[in-house]
PDB file of N, CA and C in Angstrom:
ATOM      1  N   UNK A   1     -22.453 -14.747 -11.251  1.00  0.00           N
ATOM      2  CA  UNK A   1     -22.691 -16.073 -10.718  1.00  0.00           C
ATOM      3  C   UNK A   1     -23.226 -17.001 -11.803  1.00  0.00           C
ATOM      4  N   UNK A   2     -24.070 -16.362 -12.788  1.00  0.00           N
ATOM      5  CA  UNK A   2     -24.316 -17.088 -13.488  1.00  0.00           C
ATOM      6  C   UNK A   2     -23.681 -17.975 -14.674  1.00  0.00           C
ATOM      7  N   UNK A   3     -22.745 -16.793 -14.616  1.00  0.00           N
ATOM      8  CA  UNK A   3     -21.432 -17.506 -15.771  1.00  0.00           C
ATOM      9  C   UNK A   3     -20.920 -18.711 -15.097  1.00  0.00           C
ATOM     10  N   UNK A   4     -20.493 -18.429 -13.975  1.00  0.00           N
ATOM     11  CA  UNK A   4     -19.441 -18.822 -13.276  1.00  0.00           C
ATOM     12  C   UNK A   4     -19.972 -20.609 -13.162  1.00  0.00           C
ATOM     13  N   UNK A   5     -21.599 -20.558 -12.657  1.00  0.00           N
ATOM     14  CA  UNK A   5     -22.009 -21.975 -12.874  1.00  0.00           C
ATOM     15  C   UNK A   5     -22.039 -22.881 -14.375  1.00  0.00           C
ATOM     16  N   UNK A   6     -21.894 -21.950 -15.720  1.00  0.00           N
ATOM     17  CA  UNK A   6     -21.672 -22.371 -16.972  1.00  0.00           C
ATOM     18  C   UNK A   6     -20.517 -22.905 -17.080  1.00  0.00           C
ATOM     19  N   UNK A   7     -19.308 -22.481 -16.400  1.00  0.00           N
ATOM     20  CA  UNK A   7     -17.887 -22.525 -16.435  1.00  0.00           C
ATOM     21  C   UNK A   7     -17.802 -24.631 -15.762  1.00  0.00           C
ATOM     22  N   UNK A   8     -16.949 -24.954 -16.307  1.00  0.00           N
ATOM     23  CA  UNK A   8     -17.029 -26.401 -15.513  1.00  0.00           C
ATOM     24  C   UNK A   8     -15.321 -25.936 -15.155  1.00  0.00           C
ATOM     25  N   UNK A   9     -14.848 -26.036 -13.751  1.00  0.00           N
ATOM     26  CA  UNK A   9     -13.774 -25.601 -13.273  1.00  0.00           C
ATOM     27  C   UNK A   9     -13.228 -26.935 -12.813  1.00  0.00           C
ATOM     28  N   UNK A  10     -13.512 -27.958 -13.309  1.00  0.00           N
ATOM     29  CA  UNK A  10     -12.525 -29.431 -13.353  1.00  0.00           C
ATOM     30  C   UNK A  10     -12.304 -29.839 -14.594  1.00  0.00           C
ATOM     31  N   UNK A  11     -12.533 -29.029 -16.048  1.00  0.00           N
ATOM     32  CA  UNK A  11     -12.086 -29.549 -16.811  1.00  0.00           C
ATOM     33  C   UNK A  11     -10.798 -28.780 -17.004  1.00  0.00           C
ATOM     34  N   UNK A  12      -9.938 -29.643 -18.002  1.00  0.00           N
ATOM     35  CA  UNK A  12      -8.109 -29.559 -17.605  1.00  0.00           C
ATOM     36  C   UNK A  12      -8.173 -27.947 -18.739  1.00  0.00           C
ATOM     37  N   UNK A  13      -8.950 -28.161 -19.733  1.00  0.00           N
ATOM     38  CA  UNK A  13      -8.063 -26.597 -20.626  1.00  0.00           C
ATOM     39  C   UNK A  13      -8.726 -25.490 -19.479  1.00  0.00           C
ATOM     40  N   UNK A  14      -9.720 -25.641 -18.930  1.00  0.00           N
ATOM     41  CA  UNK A  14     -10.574 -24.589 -18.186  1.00  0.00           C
ATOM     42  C   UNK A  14      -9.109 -24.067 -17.043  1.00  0.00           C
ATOM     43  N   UNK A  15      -8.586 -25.234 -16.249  1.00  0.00           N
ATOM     44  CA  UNK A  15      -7.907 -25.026 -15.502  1.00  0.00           C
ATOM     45  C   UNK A  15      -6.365 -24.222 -16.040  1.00  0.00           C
ATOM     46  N   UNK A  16      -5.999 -24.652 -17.109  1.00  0.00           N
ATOM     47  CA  UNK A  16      -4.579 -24.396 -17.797  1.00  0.00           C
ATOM     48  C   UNK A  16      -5.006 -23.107 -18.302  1.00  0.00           C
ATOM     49  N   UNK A  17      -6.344 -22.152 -18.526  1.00  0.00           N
ATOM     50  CA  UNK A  17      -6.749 -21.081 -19.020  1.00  0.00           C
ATOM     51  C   UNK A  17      -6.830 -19.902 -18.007  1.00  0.00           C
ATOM     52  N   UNK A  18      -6.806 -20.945 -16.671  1.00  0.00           N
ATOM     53  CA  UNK A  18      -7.405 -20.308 -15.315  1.00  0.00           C
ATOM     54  C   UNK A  18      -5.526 -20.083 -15.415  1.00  0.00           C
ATOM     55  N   UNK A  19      -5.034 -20.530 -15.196  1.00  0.00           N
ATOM     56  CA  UNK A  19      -3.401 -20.498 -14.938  1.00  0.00           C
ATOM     57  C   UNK A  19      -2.628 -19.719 -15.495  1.00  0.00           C
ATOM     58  N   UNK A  20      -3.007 -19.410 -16.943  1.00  0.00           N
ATOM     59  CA  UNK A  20      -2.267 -18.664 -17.689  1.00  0.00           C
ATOM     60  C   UNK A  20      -2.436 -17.232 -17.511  1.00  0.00           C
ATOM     61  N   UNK A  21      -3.864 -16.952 -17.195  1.00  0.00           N
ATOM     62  CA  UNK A  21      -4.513 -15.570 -16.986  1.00  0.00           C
ATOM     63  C   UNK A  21      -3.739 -15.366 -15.459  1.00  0.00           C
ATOM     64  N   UNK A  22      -3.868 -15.898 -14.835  1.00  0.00           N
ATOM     65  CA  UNK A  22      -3.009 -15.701 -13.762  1.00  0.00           C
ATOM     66  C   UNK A  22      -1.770 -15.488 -13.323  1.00  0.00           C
ATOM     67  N   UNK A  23      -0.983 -16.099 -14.222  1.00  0.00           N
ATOM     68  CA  UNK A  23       0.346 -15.917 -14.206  1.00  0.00           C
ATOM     69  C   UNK A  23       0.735 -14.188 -15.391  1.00  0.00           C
ATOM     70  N   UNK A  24      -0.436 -14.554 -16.405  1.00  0.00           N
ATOM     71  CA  UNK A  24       0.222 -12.876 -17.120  1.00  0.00           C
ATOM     72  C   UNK A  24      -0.616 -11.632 -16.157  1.00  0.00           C
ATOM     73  N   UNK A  25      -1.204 -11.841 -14.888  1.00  0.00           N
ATOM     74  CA  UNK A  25      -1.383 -10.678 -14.131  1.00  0.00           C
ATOM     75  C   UNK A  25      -0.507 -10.925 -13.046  1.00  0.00           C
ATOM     76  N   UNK A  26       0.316 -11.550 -12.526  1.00  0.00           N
ATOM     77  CA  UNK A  26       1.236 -11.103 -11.603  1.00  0.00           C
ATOM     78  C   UNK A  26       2.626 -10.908 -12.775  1.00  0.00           C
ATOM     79  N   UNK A  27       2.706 -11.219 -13.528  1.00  0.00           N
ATOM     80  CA  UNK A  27       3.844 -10.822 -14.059  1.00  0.00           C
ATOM     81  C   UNK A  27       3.535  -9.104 -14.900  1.00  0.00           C
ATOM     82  N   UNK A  28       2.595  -8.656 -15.343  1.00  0.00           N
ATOM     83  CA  UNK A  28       1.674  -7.590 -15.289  1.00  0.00           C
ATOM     84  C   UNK A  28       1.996  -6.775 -14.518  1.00  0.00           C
ATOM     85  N   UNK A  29       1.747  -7.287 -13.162  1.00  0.00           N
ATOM     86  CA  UNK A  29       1.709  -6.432 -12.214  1.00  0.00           C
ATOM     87  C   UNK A  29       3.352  -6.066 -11.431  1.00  0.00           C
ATOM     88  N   UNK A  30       4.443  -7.124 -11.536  1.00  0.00           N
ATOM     89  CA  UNK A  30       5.597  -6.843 -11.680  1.00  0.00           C
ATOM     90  C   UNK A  30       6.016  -6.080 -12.232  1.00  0.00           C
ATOM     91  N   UNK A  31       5.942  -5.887 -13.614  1.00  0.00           N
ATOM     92  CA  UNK A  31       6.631  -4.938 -14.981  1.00  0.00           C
ATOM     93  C   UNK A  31       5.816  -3.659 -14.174  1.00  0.00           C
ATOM     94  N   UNK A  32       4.791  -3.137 -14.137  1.00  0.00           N
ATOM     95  CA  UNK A  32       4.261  -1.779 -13.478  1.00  0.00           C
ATOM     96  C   UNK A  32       5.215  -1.748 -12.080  1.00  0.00           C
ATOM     97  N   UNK A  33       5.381  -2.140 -11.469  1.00  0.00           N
ATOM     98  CA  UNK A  33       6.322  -2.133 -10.365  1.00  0.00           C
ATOM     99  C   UNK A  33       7.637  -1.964 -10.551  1.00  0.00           C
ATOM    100  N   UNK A  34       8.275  -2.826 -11.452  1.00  0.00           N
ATOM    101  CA  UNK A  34       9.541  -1.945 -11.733  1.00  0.00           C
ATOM    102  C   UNK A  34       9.632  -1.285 -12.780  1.00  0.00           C
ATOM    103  N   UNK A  35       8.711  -0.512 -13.184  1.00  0.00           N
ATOM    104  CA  UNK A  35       8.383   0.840 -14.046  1.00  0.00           C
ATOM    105  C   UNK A  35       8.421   1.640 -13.319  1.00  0.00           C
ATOM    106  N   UNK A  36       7.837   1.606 -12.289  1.00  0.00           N
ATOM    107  CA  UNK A  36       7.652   2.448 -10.940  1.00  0.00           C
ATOM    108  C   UNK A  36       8.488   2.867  -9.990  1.00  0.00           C
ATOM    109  N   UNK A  37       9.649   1.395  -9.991  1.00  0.00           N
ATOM    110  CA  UNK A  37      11.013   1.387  -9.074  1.00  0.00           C
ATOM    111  C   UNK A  37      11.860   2.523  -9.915  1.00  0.00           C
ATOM    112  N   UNK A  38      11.459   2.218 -11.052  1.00  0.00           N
ATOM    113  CA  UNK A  38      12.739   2.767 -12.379  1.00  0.00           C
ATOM    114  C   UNK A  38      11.955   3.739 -12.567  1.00  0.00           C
ATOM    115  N   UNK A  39      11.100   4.675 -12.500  1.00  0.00           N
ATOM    116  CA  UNK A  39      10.986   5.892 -12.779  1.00  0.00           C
ATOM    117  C   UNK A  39      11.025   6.297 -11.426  1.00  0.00           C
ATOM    118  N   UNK A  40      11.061   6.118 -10.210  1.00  0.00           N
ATOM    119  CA  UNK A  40      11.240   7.005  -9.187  1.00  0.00           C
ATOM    120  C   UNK A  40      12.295   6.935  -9.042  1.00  0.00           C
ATOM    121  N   UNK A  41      13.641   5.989  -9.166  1.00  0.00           N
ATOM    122  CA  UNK A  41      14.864   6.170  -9.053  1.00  0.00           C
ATOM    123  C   UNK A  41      15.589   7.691  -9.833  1.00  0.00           C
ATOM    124  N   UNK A  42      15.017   7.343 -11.265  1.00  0.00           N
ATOM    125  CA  UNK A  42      15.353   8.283 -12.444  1.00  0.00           C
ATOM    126  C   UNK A  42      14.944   9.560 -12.234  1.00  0.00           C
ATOM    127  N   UNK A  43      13.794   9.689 -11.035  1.00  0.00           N
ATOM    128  CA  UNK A  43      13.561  11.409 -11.177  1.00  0.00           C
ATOM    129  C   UNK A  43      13.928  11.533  -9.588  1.00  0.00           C
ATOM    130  N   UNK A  44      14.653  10.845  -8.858  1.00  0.00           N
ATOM    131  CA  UNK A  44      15.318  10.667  -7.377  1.00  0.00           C
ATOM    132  C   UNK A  44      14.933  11.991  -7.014  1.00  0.00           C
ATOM    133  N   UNK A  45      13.655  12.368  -6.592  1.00  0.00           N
ATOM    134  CA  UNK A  45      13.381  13.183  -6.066  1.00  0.00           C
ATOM    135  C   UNK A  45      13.430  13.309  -4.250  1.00  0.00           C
ATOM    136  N   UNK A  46      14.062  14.197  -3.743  1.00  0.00           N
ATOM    137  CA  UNK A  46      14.616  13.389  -2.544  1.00  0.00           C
ATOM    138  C   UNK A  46      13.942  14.808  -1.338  1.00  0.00           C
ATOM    139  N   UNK A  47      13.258  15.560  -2.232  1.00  0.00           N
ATOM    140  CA  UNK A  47      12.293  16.060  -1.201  1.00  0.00           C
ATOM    141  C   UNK A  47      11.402  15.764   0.208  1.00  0.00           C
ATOM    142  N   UNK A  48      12.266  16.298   1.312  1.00  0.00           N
ATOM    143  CA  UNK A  48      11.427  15.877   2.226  1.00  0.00           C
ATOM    144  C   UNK A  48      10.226  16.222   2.352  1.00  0.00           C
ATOM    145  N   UNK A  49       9.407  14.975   3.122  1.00  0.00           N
ATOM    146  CA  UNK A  49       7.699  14.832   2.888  1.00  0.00           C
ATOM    147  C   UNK A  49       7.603  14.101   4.615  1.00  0.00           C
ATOM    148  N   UNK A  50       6.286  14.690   5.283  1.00  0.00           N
ATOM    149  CA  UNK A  50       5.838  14.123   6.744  1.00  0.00           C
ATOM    150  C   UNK A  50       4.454  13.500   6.102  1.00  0.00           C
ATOM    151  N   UNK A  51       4.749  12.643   6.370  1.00  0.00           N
ATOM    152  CA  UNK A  51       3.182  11.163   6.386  1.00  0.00           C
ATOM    153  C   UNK A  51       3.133  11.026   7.761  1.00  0.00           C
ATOM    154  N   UNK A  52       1.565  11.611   7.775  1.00  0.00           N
ATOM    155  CA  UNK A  52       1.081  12.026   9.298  1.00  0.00           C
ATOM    156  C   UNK A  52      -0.035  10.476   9.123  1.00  0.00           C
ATOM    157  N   UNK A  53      -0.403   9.485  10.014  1.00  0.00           N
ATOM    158  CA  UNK A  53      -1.375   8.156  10.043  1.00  0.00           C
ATOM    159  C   UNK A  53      -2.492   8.920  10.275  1.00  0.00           C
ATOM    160  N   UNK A  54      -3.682   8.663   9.959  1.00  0.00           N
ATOM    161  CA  UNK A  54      -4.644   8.634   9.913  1.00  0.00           C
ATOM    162  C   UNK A  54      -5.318   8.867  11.596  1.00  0.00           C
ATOM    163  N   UNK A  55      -4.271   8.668  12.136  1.00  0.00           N
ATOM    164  CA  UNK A  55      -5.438   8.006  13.199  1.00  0.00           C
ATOM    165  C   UNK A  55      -5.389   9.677  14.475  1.00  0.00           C
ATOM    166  N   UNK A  56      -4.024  10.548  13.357  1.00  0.00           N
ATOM    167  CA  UNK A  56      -3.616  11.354  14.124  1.00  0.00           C
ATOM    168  C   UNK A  56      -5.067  12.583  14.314  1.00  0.00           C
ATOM    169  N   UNK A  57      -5.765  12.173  13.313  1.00  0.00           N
ATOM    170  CA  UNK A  57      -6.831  13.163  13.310  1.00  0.00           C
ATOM    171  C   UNK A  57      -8.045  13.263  14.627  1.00  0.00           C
ATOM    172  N   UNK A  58      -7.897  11.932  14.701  1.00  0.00           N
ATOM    173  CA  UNK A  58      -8.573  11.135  16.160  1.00  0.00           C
ATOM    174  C   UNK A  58      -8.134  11.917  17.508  1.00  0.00           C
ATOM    175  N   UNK A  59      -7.060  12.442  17.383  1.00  0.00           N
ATOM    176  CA  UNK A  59      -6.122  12.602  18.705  1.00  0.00           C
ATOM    177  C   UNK A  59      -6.124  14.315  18.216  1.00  0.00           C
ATOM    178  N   UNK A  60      -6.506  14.896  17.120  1.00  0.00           N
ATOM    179  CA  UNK A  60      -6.452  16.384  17.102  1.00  0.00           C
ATOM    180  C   UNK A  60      -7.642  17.094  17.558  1.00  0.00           C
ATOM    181  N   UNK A  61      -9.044  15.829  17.836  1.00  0.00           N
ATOM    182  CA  UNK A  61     -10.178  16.297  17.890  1.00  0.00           C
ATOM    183  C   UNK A  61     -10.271  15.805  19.576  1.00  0.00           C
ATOM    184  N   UNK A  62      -9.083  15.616  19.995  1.00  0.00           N
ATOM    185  CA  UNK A  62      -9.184  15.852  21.825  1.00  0.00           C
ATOM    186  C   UNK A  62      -9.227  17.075  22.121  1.00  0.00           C
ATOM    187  N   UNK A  63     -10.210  17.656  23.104  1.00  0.00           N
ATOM    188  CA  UNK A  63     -10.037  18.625  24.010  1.00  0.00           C
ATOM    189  C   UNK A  63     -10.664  19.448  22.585  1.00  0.00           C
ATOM    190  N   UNK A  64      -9.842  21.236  23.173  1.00  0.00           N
ATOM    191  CA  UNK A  64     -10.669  22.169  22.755  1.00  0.00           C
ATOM    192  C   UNK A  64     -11.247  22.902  23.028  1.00  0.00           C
ATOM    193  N   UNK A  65     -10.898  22.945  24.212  1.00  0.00           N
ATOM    194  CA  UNK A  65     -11.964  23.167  25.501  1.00  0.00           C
ATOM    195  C   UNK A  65     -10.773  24.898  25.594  1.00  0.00           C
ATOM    196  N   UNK A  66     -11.315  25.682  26.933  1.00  0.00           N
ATOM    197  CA  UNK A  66     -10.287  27.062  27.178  1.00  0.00           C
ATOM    198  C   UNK A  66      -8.814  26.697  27.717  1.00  0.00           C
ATOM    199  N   UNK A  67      -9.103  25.350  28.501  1.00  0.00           N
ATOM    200  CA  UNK A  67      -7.912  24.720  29.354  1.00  0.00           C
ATOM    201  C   UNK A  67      -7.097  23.412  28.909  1.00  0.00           C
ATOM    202  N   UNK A  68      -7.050  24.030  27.048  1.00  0.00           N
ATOM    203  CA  UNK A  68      -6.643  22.595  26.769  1.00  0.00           C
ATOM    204  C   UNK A  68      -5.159  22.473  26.575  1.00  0.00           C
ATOM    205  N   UNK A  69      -4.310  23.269  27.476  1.00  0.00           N
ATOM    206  CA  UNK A  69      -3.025  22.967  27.866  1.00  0.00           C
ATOM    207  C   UNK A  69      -2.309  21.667  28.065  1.00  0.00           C
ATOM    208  N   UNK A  70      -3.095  20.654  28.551  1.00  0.00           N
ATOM    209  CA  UNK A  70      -2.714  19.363  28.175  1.00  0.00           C
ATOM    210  C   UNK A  70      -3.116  18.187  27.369  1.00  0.00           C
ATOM    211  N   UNK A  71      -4.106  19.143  26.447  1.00  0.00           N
ATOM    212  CA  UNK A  71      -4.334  18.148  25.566  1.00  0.00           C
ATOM    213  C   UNK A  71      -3.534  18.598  24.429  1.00  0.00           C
ATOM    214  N   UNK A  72      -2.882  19.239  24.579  1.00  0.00           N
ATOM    215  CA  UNK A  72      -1.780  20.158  23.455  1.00  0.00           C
ATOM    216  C   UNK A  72      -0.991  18.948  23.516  1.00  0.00           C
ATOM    217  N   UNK A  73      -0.368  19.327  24.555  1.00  0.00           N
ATOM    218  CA  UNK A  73       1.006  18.142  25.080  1.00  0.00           C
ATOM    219  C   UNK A  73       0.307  16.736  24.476  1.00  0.00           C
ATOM    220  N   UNK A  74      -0.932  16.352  24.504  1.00  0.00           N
ATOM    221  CA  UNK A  74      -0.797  14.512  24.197  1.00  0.00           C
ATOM    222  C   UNK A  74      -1.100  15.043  22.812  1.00  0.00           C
ATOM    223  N   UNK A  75      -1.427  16.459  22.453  1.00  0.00           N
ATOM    224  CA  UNK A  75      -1.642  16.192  20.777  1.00  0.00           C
ATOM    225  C   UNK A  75      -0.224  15.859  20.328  1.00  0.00           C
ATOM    226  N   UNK A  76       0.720  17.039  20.351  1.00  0.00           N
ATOM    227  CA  UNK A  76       2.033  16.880  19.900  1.00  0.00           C
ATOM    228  C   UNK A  76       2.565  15.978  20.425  1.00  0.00           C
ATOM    229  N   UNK A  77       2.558  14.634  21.039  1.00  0.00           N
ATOM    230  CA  UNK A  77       2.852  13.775  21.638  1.00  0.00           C
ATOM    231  C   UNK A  77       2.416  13.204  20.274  1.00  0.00           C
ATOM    232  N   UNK A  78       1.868  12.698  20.021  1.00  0.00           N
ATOM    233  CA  UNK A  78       1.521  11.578  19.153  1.00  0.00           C
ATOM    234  C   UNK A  78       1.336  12.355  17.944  1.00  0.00           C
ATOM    235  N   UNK A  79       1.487  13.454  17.505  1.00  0.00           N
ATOM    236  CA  UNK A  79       2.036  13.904  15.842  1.00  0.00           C
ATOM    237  C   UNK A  79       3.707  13.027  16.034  1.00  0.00           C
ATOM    238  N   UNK A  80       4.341  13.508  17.339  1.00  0.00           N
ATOM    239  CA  UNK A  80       5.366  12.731  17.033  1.00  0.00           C
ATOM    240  C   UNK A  80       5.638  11.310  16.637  1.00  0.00           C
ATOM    241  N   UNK A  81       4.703  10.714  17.511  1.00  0.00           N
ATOM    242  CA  UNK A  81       4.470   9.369  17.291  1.00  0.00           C
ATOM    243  C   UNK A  81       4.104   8.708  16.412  1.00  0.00           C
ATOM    244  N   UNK A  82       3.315   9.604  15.577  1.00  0.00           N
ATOM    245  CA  UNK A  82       2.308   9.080  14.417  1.00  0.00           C
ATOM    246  C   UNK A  82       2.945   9.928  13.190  1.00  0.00           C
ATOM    247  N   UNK A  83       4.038  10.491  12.729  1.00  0.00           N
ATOM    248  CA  UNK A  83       3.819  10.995  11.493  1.00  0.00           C
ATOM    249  C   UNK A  83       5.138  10.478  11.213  1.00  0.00           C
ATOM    250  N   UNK A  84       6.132  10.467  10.144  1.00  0.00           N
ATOM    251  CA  UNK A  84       7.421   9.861  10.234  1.00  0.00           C
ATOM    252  C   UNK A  84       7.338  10.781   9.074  1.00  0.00           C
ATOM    253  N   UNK A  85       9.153  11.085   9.214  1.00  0.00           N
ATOM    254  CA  UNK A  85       9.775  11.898   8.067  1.00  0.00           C
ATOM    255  C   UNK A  85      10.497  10.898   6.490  1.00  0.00           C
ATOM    256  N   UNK A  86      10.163  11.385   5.641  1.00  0.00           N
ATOM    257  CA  UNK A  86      10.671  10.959   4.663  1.00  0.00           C
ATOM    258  C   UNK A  86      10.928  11.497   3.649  1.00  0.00           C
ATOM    259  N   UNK A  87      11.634  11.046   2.480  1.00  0.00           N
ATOM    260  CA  UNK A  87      11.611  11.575   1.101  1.00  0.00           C
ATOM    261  C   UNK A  87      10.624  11.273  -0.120  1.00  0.00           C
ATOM    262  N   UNK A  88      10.483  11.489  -1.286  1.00  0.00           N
ATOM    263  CA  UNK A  88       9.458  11.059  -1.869  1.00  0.00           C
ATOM    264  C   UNK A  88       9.865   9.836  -2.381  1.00  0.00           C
ATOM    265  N   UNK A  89      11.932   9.896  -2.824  1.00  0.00           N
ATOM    266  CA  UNK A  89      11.960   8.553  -3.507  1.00  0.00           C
ATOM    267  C   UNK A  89      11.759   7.306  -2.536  1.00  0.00           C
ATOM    268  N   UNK A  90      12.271   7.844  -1.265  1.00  0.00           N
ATOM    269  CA  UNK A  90      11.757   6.411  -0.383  1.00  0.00           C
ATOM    270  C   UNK A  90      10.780   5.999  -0.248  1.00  0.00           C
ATOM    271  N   UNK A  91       9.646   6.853   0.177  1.00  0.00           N
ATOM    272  CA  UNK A  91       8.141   6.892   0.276  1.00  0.00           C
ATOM    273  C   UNK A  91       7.851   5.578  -1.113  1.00  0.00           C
ATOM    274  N   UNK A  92       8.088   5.923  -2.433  1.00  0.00           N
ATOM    275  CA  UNK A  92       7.561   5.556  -3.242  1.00  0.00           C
ATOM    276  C   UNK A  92       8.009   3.902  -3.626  1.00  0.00           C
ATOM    277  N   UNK A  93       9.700   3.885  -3.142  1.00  0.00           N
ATOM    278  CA  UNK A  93       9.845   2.280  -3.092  1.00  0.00           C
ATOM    279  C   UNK A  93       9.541   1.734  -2.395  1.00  0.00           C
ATOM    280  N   UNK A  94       9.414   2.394  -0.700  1.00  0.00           N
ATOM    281  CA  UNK A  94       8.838   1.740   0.119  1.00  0.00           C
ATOM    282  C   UNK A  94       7.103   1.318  -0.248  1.00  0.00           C
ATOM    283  N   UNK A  95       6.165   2.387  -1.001  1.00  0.00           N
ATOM    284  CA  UNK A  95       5.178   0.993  -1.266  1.00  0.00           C
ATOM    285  C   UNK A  95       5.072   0.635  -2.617  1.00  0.00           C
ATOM    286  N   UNK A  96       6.006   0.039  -3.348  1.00  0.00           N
ATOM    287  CA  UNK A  96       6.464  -0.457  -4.178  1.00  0.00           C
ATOM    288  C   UNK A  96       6.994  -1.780  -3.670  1.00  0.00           C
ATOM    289  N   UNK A  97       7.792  -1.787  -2.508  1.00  0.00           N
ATOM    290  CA  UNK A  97       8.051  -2.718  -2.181  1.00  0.00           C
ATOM    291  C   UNK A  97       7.028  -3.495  -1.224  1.00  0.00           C
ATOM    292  N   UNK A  98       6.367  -2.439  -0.605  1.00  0.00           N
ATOM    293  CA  UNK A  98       4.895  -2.909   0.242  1.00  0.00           C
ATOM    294  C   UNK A  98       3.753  -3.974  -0.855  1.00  0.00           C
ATOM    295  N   UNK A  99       3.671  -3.380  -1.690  1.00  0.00           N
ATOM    296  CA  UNK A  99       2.568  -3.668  -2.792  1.00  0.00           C
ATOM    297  C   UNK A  99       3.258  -5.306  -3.090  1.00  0.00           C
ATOM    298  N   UNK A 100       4.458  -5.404  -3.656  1.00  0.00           N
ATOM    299  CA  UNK A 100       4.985  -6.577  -3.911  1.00  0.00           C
ATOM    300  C   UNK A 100       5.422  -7.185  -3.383  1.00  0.00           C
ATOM    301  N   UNK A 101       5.735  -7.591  -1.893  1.00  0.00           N
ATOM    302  CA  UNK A 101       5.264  -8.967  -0.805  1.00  0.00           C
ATOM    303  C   UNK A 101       3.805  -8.538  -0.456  1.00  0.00           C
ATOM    304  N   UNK A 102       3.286  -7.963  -0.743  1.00  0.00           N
ATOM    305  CA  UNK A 102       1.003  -7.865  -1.057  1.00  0.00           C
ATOM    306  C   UNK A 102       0.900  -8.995  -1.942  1.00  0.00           C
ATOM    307  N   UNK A 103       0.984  -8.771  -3.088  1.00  0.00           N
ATOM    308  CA  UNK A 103       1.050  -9.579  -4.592  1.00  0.00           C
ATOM    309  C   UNK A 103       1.621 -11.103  -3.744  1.00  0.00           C
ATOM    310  N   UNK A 104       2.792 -11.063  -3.590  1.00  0.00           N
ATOM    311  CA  UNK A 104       3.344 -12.715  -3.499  1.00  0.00           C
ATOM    312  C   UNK A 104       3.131 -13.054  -2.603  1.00  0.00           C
ATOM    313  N   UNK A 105       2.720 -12.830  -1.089  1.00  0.00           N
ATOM    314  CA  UNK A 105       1.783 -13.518   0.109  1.00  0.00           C
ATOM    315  C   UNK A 105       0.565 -13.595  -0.381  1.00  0.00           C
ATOM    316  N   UNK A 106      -0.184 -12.762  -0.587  1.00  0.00           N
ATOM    317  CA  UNK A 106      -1.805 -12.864  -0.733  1.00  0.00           C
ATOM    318  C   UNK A 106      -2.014 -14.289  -2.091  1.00  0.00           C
ATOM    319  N   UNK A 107      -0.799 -14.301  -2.973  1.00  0.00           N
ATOM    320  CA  UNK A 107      -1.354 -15.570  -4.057  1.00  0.00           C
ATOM    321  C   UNK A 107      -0.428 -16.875  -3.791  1.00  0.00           C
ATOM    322  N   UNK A 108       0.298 -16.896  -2.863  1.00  0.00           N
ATOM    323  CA  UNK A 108       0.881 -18.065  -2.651  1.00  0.00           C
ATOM    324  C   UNK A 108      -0.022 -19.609  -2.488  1.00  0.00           C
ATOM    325  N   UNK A 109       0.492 -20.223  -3.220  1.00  0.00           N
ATOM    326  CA  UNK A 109      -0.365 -22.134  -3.205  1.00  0.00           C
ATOM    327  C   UNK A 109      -0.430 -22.871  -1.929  1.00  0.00           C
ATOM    328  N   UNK A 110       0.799 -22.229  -1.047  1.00  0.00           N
ATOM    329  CA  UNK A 110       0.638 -23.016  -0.015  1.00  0.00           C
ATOM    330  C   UNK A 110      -0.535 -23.467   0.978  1.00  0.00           C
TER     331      UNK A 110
END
């Protein structure tokens, strides 16, 4: 904080310094992204993988009990619901591609 009040953020090089640093971290952060697109393509590893949500753990700690015959049924009910099948190369463009509409919504001027 204390810098930050040293900083005068209406003068014009302050602002054109603020701009430049900004623009070489989303473009930064592009090039790692399609480093990322382009090395998971290149090792197209197409191993299937289950991404179980988080929330499935919530729903494994139902019941438990001697008669938990139907809490079986809503467990495996919602592993179905909650885990989705995939590969690793999809997995990996998919948040590749997640990450980068992250990046260009979250800094948009509008």
């Amino acid at each position: 904080m204390m810098l930050a009040n040293r900083i005068d953020i209406m003068d014009s090089k302050t602002v054109r310094i603020a701009r430049f640093a900004f623009l070489a971290y989303v473009i930064s952060v592009q090039l790692f992204l399609l480093y990322v697109s382009l090395r998971a393509r290149a090792m197209d590893d197409r191993t299937p993988i289950t991404i179980t949500n988080p929330l499935a753990s919530l729903v494994s700690g139902i019941g438990g009990g001697a008669a938990g015959g139907g809490n079986f049924m809503v467990k495996a009910l919602a592993d179905q619901v909650l885990s989705t099948q995939t590969t690793v190369l999809e997995y990996d463009l998919k948040q590749v591609k997640k990450m980068n509409g992250g990046l260009l919504f979250r800094y948009s001027p509008c």
